[in-house]
C-alpha atoms as a PDB file:
ATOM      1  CA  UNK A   1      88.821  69.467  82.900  1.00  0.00           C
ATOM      2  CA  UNK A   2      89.208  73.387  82.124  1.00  0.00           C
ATOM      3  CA  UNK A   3      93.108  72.985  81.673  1.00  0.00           C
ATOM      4  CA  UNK A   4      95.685  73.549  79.025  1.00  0.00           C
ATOM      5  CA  UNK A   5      96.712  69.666  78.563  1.00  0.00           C
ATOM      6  CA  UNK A   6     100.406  71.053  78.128  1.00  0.00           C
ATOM      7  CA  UNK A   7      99.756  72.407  81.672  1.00  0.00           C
ATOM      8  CA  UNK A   8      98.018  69.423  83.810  1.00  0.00           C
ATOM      9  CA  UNK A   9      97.097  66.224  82.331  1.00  0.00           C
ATOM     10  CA  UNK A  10      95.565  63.473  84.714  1.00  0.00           C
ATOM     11  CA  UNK A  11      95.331  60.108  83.309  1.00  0.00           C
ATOM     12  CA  UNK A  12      93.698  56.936  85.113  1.00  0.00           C
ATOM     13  CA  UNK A  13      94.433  53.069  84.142  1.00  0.00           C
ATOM     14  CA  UNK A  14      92.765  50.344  84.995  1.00  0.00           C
ATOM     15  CA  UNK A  15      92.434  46.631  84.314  1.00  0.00           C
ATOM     16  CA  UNK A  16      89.162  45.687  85.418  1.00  0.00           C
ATOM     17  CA  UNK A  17      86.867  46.095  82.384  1.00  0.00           C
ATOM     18  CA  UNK A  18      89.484  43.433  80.337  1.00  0.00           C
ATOM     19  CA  UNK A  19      89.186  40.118  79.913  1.00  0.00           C
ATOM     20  CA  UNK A  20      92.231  38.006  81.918  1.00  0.00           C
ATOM     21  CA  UNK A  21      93.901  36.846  79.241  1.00  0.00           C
ATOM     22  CA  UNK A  22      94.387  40.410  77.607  1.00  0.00           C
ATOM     23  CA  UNK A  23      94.713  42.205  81.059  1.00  0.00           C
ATOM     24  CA  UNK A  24      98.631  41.965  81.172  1.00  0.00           C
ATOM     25  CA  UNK A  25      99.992  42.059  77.423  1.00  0.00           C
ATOM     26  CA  UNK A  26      97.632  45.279  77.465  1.00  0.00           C
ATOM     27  CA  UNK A  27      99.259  46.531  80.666  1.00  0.00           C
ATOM     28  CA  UNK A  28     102.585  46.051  79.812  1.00  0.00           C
ATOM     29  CA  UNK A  29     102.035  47.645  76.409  1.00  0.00           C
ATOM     30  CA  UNK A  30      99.965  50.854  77.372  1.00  0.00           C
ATOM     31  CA  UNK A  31     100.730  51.824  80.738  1.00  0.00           C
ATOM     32  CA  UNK A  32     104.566  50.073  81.106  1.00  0.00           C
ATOM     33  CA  UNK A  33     105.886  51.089  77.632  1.00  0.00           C
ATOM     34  CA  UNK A  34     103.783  53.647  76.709  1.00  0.00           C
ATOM     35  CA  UNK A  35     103.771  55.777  80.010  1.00  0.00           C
ATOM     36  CA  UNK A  36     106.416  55.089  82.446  1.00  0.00           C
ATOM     37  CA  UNK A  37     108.568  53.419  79.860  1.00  0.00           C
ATOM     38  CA  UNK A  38     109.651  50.112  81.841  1.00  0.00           C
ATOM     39  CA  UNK A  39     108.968  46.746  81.125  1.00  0.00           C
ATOM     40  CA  UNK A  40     107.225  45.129  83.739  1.00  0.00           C
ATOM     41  CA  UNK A  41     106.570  41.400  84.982  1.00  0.00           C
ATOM     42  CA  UNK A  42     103.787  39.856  87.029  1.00  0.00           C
ATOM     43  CA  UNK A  43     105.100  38.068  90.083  1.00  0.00           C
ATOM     44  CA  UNK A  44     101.881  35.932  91.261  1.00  0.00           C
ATOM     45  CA  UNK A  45      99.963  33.283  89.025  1.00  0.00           C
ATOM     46  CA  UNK A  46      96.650  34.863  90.040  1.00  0.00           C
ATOM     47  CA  UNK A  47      94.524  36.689  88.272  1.00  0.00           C
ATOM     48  CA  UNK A  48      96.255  39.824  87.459  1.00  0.00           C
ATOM     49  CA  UNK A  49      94.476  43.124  88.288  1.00  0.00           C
ATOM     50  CA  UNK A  50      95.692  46.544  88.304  1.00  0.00           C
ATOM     51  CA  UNK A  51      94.745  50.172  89.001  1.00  0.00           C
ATOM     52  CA  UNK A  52      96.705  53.644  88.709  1.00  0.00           C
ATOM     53  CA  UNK A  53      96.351  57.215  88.086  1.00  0.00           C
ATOM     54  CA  UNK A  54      98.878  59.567  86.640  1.00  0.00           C
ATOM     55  CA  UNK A  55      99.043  63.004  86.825  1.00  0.00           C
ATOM     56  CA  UNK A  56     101.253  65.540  85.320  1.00  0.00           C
ATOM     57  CA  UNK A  57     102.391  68.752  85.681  1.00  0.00           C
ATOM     58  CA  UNK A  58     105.313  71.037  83.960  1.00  0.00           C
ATOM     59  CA  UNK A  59     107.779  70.387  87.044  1.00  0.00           C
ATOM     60  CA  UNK A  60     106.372  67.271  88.149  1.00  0.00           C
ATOM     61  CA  UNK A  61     104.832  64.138  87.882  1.00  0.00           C
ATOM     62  CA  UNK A  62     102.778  61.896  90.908  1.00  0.00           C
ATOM     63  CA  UNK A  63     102.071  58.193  90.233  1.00  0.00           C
ATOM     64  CA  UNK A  64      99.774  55.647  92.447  1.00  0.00           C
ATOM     65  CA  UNK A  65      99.325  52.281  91.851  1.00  0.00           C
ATOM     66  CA  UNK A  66      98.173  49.303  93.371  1.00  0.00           C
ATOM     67  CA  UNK A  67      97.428  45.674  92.246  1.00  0.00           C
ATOM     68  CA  UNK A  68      98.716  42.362  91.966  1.00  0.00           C
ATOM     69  CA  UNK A  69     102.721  42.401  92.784  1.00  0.00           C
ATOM     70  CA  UNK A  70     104.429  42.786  89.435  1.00  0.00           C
ATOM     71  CA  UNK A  71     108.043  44.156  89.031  1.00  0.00           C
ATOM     72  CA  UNK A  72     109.015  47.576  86.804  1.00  0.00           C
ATOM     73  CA  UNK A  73     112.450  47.426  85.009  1.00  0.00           C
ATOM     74  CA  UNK A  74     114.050  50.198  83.679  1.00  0.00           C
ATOM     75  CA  UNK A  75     116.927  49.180  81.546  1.00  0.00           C
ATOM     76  CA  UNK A  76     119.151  50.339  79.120  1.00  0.00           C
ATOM     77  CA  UNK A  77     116.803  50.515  76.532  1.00  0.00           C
ATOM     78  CA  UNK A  78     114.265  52.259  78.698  1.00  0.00           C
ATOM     79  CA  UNK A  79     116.370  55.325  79.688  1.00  0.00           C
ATOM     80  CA  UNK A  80     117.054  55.667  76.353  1.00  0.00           C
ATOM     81  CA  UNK A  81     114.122  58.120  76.606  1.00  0.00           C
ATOM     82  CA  UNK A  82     116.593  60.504  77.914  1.00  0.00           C
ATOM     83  CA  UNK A  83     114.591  61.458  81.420  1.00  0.00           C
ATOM     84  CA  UNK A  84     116.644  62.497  84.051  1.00  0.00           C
ATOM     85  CA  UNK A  85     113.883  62.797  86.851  1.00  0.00           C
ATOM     86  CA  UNK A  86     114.535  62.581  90.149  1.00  0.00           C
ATOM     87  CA  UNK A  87     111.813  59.990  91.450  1.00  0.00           C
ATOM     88  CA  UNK A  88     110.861  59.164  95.326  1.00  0.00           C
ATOM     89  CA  UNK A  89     109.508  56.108  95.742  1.00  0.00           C
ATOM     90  CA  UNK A  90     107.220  55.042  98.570  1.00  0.00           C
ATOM     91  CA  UNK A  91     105.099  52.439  99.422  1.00  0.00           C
ATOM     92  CA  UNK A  92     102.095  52.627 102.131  1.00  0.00           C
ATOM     93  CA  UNK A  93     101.013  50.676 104.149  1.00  0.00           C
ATOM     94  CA  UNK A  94     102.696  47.862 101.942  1.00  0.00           C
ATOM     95  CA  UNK A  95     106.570  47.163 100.768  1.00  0.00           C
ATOM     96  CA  UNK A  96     108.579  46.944  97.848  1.00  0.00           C
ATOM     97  CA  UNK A  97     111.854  46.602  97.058  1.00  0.00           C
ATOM     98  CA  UNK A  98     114.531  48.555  94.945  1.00  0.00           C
ATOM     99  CA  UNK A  99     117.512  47.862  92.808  1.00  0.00           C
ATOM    100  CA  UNK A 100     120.250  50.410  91.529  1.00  0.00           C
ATOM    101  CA  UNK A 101     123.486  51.372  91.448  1.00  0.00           C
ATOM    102  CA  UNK A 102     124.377  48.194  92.557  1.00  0.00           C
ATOM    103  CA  UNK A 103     122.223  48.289  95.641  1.00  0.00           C
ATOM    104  CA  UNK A 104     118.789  46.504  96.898  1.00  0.00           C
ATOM    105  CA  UNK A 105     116.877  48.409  99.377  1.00  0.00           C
ATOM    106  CA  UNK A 106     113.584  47.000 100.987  1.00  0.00           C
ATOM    107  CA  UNK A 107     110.997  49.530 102.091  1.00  0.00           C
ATOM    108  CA  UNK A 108     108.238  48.912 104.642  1.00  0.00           C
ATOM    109  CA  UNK A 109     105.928  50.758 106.252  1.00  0.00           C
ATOM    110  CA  UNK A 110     105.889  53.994 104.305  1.00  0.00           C
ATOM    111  CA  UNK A 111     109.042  54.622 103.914  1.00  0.00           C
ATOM    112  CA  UNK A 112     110.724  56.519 101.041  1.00  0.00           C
ATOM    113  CA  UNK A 113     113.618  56.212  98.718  1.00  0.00           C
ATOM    114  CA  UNK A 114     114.945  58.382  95.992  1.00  0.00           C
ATOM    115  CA  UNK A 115     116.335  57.336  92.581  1.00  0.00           C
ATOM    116  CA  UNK A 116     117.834  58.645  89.327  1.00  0.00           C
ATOM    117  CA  UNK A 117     115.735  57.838  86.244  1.00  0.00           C
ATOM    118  CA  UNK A 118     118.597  58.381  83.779  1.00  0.00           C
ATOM    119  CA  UNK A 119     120.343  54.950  85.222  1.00  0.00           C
ATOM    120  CA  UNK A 120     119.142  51.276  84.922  1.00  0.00           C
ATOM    121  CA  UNK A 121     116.735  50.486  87.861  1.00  0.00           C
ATOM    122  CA  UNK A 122     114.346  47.666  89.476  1.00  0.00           C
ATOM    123  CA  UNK A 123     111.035  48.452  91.315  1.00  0.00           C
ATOM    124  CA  UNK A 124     109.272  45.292  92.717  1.00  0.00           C
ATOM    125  CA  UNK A 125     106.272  46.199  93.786  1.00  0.00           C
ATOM    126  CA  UNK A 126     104.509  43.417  96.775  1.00  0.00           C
ATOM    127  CA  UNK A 127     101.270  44.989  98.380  1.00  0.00           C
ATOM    128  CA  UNK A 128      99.652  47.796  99.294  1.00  0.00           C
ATOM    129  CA  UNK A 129      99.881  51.251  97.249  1.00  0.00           C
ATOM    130  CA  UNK A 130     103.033  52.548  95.579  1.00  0.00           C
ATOM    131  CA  UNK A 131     103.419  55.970  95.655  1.00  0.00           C
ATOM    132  CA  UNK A 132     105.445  58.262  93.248  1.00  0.00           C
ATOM    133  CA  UNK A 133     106.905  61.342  92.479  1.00  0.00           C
ATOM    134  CA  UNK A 134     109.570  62.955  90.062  1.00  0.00           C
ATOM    135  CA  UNK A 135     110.986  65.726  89.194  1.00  0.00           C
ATOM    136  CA  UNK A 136     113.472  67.161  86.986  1.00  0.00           C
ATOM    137  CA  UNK A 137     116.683  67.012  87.890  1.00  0.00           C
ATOM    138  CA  UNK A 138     117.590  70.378  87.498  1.00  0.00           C
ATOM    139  CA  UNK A 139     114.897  71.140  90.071  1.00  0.00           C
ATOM    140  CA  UNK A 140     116.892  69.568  92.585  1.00  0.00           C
ATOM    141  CA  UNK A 141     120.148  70.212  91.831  1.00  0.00           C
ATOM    142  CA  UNK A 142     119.651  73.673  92.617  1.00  0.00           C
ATOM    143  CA  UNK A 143     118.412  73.347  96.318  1.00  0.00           C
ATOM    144  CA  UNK A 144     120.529  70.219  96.896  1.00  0.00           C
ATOM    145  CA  UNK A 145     124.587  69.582  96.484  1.00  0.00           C
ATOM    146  CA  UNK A 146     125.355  66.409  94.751  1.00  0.00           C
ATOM    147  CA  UNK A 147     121.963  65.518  94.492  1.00  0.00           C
ATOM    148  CA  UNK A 148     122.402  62.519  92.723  1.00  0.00           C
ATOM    149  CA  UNK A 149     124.355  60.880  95.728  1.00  0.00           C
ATOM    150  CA  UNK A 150     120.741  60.883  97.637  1.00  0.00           C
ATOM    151  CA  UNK A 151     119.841  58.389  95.421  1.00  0.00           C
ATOM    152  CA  UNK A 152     119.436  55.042  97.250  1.00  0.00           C
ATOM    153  CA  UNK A 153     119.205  56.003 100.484  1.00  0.00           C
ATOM    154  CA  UNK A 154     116.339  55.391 102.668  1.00  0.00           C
ATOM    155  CA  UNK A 155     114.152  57.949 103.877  1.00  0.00           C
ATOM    156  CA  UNK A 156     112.328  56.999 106.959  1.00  0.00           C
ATOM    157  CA  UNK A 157     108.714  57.357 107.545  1.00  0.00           C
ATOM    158  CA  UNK A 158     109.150  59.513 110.450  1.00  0.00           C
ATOM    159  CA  UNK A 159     111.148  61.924 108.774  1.00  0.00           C
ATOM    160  CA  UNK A 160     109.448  65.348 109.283  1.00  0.00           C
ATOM    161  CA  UNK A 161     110.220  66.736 106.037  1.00  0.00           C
ATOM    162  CA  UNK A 162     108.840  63.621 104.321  1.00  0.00           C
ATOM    163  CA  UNK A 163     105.787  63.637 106.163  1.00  0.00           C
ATOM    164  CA  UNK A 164     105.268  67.455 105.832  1.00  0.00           C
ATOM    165  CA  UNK A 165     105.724  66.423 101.736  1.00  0.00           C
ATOM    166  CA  UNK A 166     103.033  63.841 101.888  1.00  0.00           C
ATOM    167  CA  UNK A 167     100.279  66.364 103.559  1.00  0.00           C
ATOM    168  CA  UNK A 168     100.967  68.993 101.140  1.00  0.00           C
ATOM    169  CA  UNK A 169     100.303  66.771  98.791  1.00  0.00           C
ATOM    170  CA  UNK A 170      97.309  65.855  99.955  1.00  0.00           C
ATOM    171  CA  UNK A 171      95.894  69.356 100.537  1.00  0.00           C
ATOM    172  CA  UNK A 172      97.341  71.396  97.620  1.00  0.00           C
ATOM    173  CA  UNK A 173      98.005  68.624  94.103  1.00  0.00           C
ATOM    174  CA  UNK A 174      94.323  68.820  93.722  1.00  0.00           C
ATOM    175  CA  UNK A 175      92.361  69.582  90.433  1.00  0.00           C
ATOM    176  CA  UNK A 176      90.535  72.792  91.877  1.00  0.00           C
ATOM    177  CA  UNK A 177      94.477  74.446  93.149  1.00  0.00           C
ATOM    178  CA  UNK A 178      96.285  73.180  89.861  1.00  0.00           C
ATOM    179  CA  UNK A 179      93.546  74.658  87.771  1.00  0.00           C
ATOM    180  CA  UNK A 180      94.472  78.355  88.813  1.00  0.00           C
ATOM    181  CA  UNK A 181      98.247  79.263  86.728  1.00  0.00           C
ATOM    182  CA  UNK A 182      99.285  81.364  90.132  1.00  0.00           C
ATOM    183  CA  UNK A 183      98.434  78.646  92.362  1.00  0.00           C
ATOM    184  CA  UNK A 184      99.674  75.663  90.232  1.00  0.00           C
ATOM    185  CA  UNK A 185     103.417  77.698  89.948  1.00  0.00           C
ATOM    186  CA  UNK A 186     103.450  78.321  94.115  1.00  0.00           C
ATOM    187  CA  UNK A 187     102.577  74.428  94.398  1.00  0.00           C
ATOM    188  CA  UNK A 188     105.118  73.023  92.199  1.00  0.00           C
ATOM    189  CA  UNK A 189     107.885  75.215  93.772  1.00  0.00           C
ATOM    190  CA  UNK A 190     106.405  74.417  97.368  1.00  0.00           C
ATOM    191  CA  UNK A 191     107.209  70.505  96.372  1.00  0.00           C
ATOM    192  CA  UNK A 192     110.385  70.933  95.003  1.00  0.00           C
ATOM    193  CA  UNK A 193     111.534  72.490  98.588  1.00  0.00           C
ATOM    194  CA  UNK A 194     109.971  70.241 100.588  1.00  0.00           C
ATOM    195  CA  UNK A 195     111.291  67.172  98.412  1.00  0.00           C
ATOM    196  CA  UNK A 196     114.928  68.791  98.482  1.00  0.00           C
ATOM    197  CA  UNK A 197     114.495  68.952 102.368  1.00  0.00           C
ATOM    198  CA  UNK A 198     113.034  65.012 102.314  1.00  0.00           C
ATOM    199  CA  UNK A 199     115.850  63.528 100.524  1.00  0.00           C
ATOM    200  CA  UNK A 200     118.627  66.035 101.908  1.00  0.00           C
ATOM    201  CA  UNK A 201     120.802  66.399 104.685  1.00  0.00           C
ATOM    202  CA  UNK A 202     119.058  69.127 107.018  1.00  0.00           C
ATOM    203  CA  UNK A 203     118.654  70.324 110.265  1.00  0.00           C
ATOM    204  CA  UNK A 204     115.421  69.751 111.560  1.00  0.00           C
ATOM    205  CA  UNK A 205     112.519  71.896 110.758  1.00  0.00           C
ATOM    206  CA  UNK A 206     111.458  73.379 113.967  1.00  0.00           C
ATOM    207  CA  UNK A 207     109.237  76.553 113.250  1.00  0.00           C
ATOM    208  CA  UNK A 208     111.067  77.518 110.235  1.00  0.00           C
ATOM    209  CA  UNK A 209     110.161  80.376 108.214  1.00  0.00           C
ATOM    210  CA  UNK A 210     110.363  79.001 104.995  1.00  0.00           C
ATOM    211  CA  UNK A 211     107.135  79.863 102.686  1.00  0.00           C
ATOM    212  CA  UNK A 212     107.012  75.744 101.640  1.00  0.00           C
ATOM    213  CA  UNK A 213     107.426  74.729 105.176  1.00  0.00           C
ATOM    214  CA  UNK A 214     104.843  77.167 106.696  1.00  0.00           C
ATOM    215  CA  UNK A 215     102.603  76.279 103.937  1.00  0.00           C
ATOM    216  CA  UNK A 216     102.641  72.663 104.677  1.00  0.00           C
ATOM    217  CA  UNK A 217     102.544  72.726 108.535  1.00  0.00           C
ATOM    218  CA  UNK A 218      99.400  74.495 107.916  1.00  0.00           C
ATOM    219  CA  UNK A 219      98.033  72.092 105.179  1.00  0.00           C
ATOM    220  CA  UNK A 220      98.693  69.185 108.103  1.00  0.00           C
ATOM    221  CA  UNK A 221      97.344  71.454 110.827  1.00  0.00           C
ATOM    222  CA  UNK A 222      94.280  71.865 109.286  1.00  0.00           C
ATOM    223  CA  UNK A 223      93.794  68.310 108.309  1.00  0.00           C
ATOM    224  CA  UNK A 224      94.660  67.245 111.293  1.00  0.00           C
ATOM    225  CA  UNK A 225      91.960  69.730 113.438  1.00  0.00           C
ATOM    226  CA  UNK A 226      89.157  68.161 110.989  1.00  0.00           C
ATOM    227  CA  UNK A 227      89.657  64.670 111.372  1.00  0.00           C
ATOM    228  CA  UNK A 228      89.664  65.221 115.267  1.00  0.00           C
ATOM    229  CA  UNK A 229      86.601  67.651 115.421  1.00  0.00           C
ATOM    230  CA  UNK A 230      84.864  66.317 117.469  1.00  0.00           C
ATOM    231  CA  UNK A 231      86.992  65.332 119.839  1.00  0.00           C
ATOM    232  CA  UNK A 232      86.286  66.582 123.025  1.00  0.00           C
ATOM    233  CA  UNK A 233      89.916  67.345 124.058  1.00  0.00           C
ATOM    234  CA  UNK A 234      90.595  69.332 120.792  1.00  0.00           C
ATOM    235  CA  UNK A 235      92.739  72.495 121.514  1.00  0.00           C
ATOM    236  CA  UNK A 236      95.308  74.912 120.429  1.00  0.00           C
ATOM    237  CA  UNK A 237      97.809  72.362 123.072  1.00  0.00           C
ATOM    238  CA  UNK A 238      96.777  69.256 121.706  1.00  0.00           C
ATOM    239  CA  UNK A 239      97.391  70.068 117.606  1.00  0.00           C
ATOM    240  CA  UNK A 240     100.882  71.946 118.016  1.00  0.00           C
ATOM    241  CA  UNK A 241     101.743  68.853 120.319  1.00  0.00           C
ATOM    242  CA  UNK A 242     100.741  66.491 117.682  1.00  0.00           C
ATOM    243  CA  UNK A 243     102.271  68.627 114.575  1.00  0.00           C
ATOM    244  CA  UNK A 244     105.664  68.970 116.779  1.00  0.00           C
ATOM    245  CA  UNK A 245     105.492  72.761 116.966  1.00  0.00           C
ATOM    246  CA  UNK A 246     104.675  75.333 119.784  1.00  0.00           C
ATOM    247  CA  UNK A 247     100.958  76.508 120.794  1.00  0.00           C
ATOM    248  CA  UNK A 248     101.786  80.441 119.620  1.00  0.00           C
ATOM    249  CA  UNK A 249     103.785  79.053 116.433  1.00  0.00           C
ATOM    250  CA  UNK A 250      99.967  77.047 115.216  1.00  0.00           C
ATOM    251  CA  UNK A 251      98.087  80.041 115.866  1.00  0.00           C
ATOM    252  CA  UNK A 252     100.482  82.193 113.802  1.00  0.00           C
ATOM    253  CA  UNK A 253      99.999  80.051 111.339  1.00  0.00           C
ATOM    254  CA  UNK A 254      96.031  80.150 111.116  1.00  0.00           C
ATOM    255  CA  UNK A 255      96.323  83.959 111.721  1.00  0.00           C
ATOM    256  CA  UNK A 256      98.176  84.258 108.623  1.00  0.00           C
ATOM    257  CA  UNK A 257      95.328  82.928 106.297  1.00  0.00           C
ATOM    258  CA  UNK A 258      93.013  84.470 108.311  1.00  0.00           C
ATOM    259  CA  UNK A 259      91.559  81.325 110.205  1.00  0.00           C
ATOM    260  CA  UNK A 260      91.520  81.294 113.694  1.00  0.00           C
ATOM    261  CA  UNK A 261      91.559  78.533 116.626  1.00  0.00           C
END
């Protein structure tokens, strides 16, 4: 990978290639300690199996994991590492469950959930694939108020911001973007505003004007015109309809990056 490690670093952890008996102390150790700094417990007496993939960014950091259910604890001790990331947690198409501030929050069906890394907190993680992202709190703090009363509330998986969030990520946190300085700047501040709008109180989106909103309607537009290709009902109708904004609003949007539909 042709990238300054102090810019990008993308790290992948796996379990498979152990033996059983060494598969948790050596997951615990390396990738709970040693990288997301929480202790963590297997919950099932089968054979415990694992797989995630890391990748970091100054400005951000995006976590995916999936495996046997095991639960993450961040306690005192482990905040001692002084982060004060703003994490979103989110689980698809599985659940998990949350503990902080005094709270327990159960997510299904890819919904989302912020918390505050700097305070003790309990992921449990049950099925399916966990999803993660954080951010510095300072990040935050300067396109929401009070950010760190978001934390703990549940963000719904038909929120339009958060779903906006998860096709930009998909399009634009990619090796090829992040290895180009220019790009990998634009895309971090796109994510920041598009998290601050997922885990703040706004209006709804509509056909805002905003460069990370316009950026990610067409990330989803496009992504959504090449899964349904070859669908013979495909028009400019049916994709505004289905990205909830108007026919003329989609085609400004591919005029402005030069594609057209």
């Amino acid at each position: 990978m042709s990238m300054d490690a102090a810019e990008f670093v993308s790290h992948r952890f796996s379990t498979r290639e152990f033996p059983e008996r060494m598969r948790v102390p050596l997951w615990r150790e390396d990738f709970g300690r040693g990288i997301v700094h929480a202790d963590i417990e297997p919950l099932s007496n089968a054979p415990f199996q694992a797989y995630a993939t890391l990748q970091a960014i100054r400005g951000l950091r995006r976590l995916a994991l999936k495996g046997s259910p095991m639960r993450f604890k961040r306690l005192q001790a482990s905040i001692a590492d002084g982060d004060d990331s703003i994490g979103v947690v989110l689980c698809s198409p599985g659940k998990s469950q949350l503990s902080q501030r005094c709270q327990e929050i159960e997510l299904h069906a890819s919904d989302a959930i912020a918390i505050l890394h700097s305070e003790p907190a309990t992921v449990t993680y049950v099925d399916g694939l966990l999803f993660g992202l954080a951010v510095p709190r300072d990040a935050l703090s300067q396109r929401v108020t009070n950010v760190e009363s978001r934390a703990m509330r549940p963000i719904s998986h038909r929120s339009e911001a958060l779903r906006l969030l998860m096709a930009y990520l998909k399009s634009a946190f990619t090796e090829s973007v992040l290895a180009t300085p220019k790009l990998r700047d634009a895309v971090v501040a796109h994510i920041h505003d598009l998290l601050a709008l997922t885990i703040g109180e706004c209006a709804p989106l509509g056909e805002s004007s905003a460069s990370a909103v316009v950026t990610a309607r067409h990330g989803a537009a496009l992504d959504y015109i090449e899964t349904h290709f070859q669908e013979p009902g495909l028009s400019v109708e049916m994709v505004a309809r289905c990205q909830g904004i108007s026919p003329r609003y989609l085609q400004r949007l591919m005029a402005s990056s030069g594609s057209s539909f």
